[in-house]
Protein backbone atom coordinates (compact mmCIF):
# COMPACT_ATOMS: atom_id res chain seq x y z
CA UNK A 1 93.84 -25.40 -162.76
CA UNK A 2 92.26 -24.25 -159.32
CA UNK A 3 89.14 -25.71 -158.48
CA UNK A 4 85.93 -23.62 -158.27
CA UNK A 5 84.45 -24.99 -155.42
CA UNK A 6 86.58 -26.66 -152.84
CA UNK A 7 83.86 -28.36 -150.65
CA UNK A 8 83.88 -31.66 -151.25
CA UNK A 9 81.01 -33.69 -152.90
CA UNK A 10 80.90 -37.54 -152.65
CA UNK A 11 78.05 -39.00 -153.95
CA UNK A 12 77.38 -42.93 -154.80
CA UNK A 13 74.53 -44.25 -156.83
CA UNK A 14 72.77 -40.56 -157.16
CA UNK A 15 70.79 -39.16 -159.93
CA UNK A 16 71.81 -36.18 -161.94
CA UNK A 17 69.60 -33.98 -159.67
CA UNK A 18 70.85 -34.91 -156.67
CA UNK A 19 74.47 -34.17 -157.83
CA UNK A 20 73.15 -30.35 -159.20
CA UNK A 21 72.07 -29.82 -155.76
CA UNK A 22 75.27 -30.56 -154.50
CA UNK A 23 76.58 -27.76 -156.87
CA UNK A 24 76.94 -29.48 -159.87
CA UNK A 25 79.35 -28.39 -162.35
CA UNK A 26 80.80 -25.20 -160.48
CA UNK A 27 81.42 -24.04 -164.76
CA UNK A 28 80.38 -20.64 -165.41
CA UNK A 29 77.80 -19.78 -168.23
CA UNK A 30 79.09 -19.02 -171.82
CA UNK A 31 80.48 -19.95 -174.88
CA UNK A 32 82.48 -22.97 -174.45
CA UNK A 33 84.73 -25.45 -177.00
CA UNK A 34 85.03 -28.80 -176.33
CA UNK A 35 88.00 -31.31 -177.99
CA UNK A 36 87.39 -34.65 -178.09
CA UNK A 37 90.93 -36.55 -178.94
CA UNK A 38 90.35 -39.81 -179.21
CA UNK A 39 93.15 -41.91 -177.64
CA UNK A 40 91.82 -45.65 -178.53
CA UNK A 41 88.25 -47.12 -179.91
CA UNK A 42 86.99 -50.99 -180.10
CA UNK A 43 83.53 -51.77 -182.37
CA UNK A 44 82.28 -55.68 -180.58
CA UNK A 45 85.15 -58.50 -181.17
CA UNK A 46 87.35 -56.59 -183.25
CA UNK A 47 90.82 -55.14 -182.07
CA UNK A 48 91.63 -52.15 -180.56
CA UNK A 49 92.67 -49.31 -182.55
CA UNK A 50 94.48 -46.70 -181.48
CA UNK A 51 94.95 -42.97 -182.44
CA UNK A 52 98.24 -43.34 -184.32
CA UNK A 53 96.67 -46.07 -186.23
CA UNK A 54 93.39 -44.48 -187.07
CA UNK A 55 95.43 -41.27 -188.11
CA UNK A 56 97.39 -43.62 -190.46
CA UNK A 57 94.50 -44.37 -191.93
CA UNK A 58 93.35 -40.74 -192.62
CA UNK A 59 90.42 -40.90 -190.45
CA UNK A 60 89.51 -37.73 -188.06
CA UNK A 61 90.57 -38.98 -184.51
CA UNK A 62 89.44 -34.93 -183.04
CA UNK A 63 86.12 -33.51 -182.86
CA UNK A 64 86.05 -29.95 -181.75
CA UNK A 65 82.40 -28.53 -180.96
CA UNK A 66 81.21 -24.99 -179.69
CA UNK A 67 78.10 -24.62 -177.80
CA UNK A 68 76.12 -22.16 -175.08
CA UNK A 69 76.24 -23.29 -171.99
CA UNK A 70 73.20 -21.56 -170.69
CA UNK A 71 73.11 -20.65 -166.50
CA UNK A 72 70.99 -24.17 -165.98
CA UNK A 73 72.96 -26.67 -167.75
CA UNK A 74 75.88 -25.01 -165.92
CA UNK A 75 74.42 -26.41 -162.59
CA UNK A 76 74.29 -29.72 -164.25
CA UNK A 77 77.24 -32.08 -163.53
CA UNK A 78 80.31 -32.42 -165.81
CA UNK A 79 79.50 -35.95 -167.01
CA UNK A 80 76.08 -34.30 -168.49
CA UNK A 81 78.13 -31.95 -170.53
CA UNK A 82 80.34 -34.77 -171.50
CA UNK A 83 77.59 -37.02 -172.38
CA UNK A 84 74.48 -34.72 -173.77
CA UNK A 85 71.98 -36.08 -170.62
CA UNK A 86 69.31 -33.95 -169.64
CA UNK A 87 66.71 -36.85 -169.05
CA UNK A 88 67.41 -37.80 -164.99
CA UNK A 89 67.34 -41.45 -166.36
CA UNK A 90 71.53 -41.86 -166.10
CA UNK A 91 72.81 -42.85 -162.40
CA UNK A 92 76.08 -41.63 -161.02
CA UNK A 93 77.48 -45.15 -159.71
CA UNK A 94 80.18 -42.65 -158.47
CA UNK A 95 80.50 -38.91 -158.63
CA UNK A 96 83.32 -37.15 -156.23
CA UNK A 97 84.73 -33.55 -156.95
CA UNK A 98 87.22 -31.97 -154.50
CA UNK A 99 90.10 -29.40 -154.93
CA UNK A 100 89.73 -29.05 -158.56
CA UNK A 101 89.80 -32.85 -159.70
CA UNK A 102 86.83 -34.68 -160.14
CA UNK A 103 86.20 -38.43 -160.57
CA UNK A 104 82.99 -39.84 -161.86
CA UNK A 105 81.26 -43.21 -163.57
CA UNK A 106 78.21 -42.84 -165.15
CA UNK A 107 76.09 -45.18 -166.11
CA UNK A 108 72.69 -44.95 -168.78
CA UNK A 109 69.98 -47.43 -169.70
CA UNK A 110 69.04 -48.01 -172.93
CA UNK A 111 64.99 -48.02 -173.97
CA UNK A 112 64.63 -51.52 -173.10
CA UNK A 113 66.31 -50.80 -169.22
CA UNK A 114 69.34 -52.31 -169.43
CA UNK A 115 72.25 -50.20 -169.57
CA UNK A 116 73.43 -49.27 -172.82
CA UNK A 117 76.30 -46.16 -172.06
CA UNK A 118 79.03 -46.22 -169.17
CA UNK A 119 81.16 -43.40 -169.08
CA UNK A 120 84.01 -42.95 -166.55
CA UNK A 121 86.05 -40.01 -166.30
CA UNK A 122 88.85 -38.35 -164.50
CA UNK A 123 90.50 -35.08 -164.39
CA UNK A 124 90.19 -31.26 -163.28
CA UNK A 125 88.30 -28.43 -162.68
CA UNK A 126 88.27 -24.81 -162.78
CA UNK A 127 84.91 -22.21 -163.64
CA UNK A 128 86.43 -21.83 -166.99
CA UNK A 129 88.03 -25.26 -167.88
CA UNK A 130 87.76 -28.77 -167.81
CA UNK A 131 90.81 -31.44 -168.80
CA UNK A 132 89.41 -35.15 -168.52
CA UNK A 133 90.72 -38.68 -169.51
CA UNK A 134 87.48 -40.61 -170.43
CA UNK A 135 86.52 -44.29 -171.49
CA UNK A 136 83.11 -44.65 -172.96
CA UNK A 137 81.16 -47.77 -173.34
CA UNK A 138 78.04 -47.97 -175.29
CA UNK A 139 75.76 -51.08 -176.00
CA UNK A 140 77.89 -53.37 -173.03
CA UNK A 141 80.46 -55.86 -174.06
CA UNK A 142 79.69 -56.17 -177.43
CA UNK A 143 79.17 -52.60 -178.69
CA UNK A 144 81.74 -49.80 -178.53
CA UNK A 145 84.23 -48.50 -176.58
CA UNK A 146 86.16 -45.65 -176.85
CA UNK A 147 89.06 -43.74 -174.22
CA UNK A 148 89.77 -40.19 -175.00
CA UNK A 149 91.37 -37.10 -173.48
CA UNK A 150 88.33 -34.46 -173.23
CA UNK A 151 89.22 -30.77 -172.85
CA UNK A 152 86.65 -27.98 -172.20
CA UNK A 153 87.47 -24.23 -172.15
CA UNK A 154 84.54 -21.10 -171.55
CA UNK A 155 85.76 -18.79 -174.72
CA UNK A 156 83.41 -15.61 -173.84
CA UNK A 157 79.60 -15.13 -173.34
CA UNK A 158 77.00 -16.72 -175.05
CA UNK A 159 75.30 -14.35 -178.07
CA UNK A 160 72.16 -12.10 -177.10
């Protein structure tokens, strides 16, 4: 894929605002489907289970979704597309985009203020697609975590 915008942004510790100013996603407005394939999940102690396992087991290891990605959230960064955030209250501990590949950690607090979702994610860019490996952490080291490959494609305009 060939990056949409080829300026570098490095940003450390910045709000989601600060990174839409820098340009944010760079994704055009439209229709897009993301896949979710999840590569490996953990619920607190218990062991790792990975997608060949959980598919053994019959359970649904893909989630597909379709939404409009209206001309604001497309100026919102990729980790708020990933993640559903539209409050301001996540911090990028790291967000870097350059030549097409961008690298990011995200990091949300829960009601009470402590942090309660991590996300880190790695991969490439173009106006109409997104590939990303991800690992998500939700409710710290005894809650969930999940890795998962993360693919997002623009499939036409939105509907009038």
């Amino acid at each position: 894929m060939t990056g949409c915008n080829q300026n570098a942004v490095v940003l450390t510790n910045a709000s989601p605002e600060e990174v839409a100013q820098q340009g944010g996603s760079g994704l055009r407005p439209g229709m897009w489907e993301t896949k979710v394939e999840i590569q490996s999940a953990a619920i607190g102690g218990m062991a790792e289970v990975t997608r060949e396992q959980a598919k053994a087991q019959g359970r649904d290891v893909d989630q597909v979704r379709t939404a409009c990605v209206s001309e604001e959230e497309a100026k919102r960064p990729v980790g708020d597309m990933i993640t559903g955030e539209t409050g301001g209250k996540c911090t990028y501990r790291h967000y870097r985009t350059e030549g097409g590949k961008v690298d990011l950690a995200l990091s949300c607090p829960g009601p009470d203020g402590k942090e309660a979702m991590t996300l880190k994610a790695s991969g490439t860019y173009a106006a109409d697609a997104v590939a990303l490996d991800t690992e998500m952490t939700v409710g710290g080291a005894g809650g969930m975590r999940m890795k998962s490959k993360t693919t997002m494609h623009r499939t036409g305009d939105c509907p009038k």
